[in-house]
N, C-alpha and C. Protein backbone atom coordinates (compact mmCIF):
# COMPACT_ATOMS: atom_id res chain seq x y z
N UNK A 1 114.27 103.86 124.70
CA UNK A 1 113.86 102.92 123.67
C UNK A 1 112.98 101.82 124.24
N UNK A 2 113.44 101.20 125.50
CA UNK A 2 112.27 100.23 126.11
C UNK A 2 111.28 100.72 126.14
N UNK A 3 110.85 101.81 126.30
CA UNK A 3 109.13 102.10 126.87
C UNK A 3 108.78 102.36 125.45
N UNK A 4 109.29 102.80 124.39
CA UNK A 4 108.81 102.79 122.92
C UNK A 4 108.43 101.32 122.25
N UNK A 5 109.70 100.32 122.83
CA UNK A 5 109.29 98.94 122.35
C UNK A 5 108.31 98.69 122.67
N UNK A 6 108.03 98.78 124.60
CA UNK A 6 106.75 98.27 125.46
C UNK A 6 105.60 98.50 124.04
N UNK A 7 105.40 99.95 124.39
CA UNK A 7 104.06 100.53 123.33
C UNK A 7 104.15 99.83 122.09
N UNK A 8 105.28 100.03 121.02
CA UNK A 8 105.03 99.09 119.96
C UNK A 8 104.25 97.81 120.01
N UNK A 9 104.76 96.84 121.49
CA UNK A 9 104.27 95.42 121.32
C UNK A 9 103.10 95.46 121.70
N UNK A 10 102.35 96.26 122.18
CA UNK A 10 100.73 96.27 122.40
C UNK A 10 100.18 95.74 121.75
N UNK A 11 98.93 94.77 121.48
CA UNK A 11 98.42 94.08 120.86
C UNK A 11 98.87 92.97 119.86
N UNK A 12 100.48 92.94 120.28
CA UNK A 12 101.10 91.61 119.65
C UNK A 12 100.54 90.16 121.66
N UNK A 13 100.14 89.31 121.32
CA UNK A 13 100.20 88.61 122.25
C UNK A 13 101.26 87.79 122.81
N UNK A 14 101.20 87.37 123.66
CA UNK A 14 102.83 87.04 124.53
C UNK A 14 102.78 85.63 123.14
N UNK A 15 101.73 84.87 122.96
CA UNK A 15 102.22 83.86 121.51
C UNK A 15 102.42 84.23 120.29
N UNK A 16 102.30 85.68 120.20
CA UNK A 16 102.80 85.84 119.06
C UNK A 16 104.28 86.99 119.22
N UNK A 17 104.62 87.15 120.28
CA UNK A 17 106.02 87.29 120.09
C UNK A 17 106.93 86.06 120.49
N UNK A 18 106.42 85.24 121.14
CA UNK A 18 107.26 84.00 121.36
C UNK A 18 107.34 83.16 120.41
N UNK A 19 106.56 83.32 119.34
CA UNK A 19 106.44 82.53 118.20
C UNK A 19 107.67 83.07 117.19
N UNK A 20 107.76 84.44 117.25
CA UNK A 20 108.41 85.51 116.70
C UNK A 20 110.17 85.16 116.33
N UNK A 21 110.68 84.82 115.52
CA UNK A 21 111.86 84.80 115.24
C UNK A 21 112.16 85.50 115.54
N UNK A 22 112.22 86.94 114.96
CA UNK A 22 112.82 88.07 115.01
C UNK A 22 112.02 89.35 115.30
N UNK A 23 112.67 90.45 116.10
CA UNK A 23 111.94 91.61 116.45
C UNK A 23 112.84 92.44 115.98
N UNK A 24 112.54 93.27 114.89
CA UNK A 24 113.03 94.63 114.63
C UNK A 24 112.65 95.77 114.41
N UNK A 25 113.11 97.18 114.77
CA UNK A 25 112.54 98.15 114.91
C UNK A 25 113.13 99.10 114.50
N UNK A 26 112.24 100.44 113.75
CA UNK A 26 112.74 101.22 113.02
C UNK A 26 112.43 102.17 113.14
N UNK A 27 113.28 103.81 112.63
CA UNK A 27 112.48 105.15 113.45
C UNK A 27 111.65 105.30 111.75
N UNK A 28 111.07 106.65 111.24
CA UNK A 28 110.16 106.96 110.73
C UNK A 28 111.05 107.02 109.47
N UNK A 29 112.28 107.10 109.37
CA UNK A 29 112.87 107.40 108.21
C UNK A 29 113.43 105.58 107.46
N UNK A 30 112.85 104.58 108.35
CA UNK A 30 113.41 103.29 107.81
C UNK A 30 114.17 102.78 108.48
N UNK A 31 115.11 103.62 109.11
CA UNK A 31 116.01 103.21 109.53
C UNK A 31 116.17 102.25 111.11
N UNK A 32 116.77 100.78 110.84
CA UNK A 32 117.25 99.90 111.80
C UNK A 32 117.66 100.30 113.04
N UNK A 33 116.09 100.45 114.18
CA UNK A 33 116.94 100.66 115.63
C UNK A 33 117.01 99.87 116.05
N UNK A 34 116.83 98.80 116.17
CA UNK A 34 116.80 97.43 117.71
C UNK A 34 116.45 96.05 116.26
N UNK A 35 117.79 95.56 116.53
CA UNK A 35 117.81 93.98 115.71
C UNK A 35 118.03 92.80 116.67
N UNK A 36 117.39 92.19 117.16
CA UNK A 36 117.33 91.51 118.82
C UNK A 36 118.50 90.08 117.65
N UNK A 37 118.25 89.01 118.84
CA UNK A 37 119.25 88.34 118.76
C UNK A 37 118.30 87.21 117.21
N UNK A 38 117.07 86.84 117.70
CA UNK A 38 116.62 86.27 116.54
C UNK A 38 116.74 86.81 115.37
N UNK A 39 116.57 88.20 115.16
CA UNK A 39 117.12 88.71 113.54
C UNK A 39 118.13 88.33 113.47
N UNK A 40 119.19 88.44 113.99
CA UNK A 40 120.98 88.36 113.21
C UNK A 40 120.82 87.13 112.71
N UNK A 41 120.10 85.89 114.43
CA UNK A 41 119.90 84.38 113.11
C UNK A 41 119.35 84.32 111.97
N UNK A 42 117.86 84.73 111.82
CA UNK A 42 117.54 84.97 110.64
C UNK A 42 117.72 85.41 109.47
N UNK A 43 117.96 86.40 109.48
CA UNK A 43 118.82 87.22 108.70
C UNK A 43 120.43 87.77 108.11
N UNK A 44 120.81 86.80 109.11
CA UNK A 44 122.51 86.70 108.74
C UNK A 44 123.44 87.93 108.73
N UNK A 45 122.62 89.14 109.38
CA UNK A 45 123.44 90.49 109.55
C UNK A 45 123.58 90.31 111.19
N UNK A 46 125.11 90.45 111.42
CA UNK A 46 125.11 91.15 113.41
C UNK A 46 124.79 92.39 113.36
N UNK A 47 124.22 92.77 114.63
CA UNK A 47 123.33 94.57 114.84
C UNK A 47 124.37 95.47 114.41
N UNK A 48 125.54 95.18 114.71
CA UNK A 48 126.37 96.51 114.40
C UNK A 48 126.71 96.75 112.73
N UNK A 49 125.87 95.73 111.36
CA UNK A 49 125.74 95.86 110.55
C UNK A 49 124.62 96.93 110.11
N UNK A 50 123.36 96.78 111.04
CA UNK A 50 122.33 97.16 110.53
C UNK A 50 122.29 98.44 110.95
N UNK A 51 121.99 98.62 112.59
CA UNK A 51 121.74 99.19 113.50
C UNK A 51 121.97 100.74 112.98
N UNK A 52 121.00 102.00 113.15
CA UNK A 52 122.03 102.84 113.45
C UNK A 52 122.41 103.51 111.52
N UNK A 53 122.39 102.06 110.43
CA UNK A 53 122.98 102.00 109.78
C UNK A 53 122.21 101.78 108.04
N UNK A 54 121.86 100.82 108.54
CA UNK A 54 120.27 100.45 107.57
C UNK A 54 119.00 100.82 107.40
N UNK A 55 118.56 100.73 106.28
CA UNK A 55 117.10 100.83 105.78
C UNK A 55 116.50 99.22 106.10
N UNK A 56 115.40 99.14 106.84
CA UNK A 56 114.57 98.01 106.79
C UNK A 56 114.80 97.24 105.10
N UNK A 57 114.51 98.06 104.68
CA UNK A 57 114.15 97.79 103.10
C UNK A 57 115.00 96.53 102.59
N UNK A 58 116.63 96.62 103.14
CA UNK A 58 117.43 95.16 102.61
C UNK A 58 117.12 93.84 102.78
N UNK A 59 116.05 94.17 104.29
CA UNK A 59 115.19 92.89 103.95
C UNK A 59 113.67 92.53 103.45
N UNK A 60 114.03 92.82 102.10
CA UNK A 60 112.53 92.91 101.27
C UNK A 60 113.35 92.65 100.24
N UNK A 61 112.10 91.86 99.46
CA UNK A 61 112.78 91.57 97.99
C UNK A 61 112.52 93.44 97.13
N UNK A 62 112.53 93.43 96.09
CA UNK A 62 112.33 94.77 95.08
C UNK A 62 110.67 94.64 94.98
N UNK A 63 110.49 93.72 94.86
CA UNK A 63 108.83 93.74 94.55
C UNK A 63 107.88 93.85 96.08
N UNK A 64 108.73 93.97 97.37
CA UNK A 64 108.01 93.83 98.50
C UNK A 64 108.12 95.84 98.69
N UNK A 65 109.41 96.38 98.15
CA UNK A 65 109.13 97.80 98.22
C UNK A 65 108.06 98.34 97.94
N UNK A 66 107.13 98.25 96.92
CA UNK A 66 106.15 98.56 96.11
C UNK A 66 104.92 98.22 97.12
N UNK A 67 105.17 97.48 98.25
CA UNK A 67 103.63 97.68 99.48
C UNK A 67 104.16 98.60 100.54
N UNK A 68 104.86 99.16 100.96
CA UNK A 68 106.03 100.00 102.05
C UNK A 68 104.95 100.75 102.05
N UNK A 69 104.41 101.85 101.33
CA UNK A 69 103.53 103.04 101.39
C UNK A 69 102.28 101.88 102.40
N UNK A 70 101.67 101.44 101.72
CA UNK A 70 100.35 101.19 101.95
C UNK A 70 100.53 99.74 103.03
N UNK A 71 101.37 99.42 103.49
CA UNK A 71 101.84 98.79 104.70
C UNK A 71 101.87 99.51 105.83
N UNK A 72 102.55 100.69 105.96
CA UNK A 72 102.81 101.71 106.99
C UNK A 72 101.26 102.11 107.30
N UNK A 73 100.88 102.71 106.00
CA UNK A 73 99.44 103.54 106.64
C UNK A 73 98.62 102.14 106.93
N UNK A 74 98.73 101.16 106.59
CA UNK A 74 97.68 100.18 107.56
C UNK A 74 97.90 100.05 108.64
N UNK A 75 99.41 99.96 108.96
CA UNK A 75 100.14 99.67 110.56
C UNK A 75 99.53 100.70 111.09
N UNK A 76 99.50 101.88 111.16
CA UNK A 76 99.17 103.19 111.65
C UNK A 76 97.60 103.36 111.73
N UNK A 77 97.05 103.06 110.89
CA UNK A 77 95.22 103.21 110.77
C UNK A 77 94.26 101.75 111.57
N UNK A 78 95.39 101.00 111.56
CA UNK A 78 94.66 99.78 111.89
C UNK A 78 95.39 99.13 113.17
N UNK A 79 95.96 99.78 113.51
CA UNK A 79 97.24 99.31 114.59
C UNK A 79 98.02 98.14 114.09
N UNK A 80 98.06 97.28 113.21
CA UNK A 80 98.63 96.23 112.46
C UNK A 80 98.38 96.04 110.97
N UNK A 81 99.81 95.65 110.48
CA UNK A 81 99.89 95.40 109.41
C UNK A 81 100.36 93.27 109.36
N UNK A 82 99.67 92.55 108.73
CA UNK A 82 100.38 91.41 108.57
C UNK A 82 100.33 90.55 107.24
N UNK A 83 101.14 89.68 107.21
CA UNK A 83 100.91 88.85 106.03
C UNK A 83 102.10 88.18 105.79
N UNK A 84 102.21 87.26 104.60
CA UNK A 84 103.18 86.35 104.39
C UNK A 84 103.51 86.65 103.30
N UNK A 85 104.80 86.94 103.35
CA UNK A 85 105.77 87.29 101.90
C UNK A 85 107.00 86.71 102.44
N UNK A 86 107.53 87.13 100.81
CA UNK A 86 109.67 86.98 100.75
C UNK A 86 109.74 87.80 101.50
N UNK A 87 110.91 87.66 101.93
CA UNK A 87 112.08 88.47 102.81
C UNK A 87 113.06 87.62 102.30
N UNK A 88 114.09 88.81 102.24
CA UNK A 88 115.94 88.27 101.99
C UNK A 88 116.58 88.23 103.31
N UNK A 89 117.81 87.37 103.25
CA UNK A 89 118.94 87.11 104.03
C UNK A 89 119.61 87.81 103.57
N UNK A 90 120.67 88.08 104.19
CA UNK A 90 122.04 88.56 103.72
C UNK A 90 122.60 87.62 102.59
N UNK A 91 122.97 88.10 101.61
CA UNK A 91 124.04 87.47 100.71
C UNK A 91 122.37 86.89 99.49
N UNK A 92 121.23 87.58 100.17
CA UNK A 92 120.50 87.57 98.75
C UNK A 92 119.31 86.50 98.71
N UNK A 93 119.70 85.35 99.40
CA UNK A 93 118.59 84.39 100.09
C UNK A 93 117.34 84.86 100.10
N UNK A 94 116.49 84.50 99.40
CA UNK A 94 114.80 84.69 99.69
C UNK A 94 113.94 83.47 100.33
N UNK A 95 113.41 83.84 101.81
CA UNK A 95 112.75 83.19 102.61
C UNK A 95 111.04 83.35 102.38
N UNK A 96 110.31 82.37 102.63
CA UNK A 96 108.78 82.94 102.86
C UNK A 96 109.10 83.00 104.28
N UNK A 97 108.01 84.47 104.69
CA UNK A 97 108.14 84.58 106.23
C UNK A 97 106.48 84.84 106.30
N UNK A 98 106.09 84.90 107.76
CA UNK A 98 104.90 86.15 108.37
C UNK A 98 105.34 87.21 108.84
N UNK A 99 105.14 88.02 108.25
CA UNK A 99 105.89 89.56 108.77
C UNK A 99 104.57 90.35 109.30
N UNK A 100 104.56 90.82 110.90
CA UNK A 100 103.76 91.30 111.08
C UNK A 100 104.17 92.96 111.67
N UNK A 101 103.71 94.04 111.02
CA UNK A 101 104.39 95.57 111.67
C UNK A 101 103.47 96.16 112.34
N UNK A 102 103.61 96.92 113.22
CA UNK A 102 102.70 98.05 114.47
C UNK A 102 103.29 99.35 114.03
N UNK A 103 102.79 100.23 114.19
CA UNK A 103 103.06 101.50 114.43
C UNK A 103 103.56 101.42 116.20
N UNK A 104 105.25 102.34 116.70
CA UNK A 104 105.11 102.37 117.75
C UNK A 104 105.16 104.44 118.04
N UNK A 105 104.54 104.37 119.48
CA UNK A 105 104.66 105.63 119.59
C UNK A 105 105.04 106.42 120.71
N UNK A 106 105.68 107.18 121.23
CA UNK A 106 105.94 107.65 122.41
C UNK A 106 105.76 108.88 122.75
N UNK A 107 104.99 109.31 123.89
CA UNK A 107 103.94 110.07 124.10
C UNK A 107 102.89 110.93 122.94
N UNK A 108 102.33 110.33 122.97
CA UNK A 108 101.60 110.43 121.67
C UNK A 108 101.60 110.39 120.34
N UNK A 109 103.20 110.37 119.79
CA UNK A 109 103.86 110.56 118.51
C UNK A 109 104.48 109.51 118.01
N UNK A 110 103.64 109.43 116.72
CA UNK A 110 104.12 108.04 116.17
C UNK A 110 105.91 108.10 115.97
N UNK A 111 106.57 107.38 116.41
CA UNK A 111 108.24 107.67 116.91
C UNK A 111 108.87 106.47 115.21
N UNK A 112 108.17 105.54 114.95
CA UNK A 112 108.85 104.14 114.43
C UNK A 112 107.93 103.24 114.24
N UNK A 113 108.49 101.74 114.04
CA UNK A 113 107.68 100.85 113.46
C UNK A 113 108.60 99.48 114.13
N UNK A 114 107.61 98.53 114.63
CA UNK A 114 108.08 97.28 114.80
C UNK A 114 107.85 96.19 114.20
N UNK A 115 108.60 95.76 113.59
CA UNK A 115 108.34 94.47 113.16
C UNK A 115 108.66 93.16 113.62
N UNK A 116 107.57 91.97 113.80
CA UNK A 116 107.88 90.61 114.02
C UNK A 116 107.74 89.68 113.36
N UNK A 117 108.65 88.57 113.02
CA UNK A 117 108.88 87.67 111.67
C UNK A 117 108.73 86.28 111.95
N UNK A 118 108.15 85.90 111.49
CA UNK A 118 108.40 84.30 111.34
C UNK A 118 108.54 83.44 110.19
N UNK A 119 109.25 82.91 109.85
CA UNK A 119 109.31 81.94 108.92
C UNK A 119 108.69 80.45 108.57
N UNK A 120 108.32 80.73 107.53
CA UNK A 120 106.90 80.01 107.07
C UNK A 120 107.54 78.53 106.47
N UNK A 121 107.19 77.24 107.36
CA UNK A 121 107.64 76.05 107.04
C UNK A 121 107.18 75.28 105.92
C-alpha cells in the first residue's frame, strides 16, 4: 500500500499535503483503504469504522454523488481532480471543504483513488 500511496501523491506538493487535513484512499470499487489520523478528526469516523468497510460516498452530501462519474475520469485524464464543495461528518454535519483526488496506480494499473481535504474557513 505505501508504494501505491507514494504514486498517488505525485504531483500533490509537500504544501499541499501539509496543508491537507485529511488523506484518504480508495480501491476502484469506492471502497475506504487508508483513513490517516486527520480524517477520523475531520470526519468523526475511527478507521476501523470506515476502512475495509465503506464507500467514500458517506462523505458527500446526495447532490455531490451526481459529479463521482465525471470527477474520477478527470482524476484519471488529467492526473487531478479539485474543487470546493460540502462534505459530511459523521452524524450528518455538512462542512465546505477543498477536496482534491488523483488517480493512484501500481505498476501501471490504475489500483484506486486518493483524496486530500481541507476545510474551507
Amino acid at each position: 500500500m505505501e508504494e501505491t500511496l507514494q504514486q498517488g501523491s505525485e504531483g500533490f506538493s509537500d504544501r499541499d499535503i501539509a496543508q491537507a487535513t485529511s488523506v484518504i484512499t480508495c480501491d476502484l470499487q469506492g471502497t475506504v483503504t487508508k483513513f490517516t489520523n486527520g480524517a477520523q478528526k475531520l470526519f468523526g469516523y475511527a478507521p476501523d469504522e470506515v476502512v475495509g468497510k465503506q464507500s467514500v460516498a458517506i462523505f458527500h452530501t446526495p447532490e455531490n454523488l451526481a459529479l463521482v462519474p465525471e470527477l474520477l475520469k478527470t482524476a484519471v485524464e488529467k492526473g487531478i481532480w479539485e474543487s470546493d464543495l460540502d462534505l459530511v461528518r459523521k452524524g450528518g454535519q455538512a462542512f465546505r471543504a477543498h477536496l482534491a483526488v488523483r488517480p493512484m496506480f501500481r505498476d501501471g494499473q490504475l489500483v484506486g483513488f486518493m483524496g486530500i481535504t481541507r476545510p474551507l474557513k
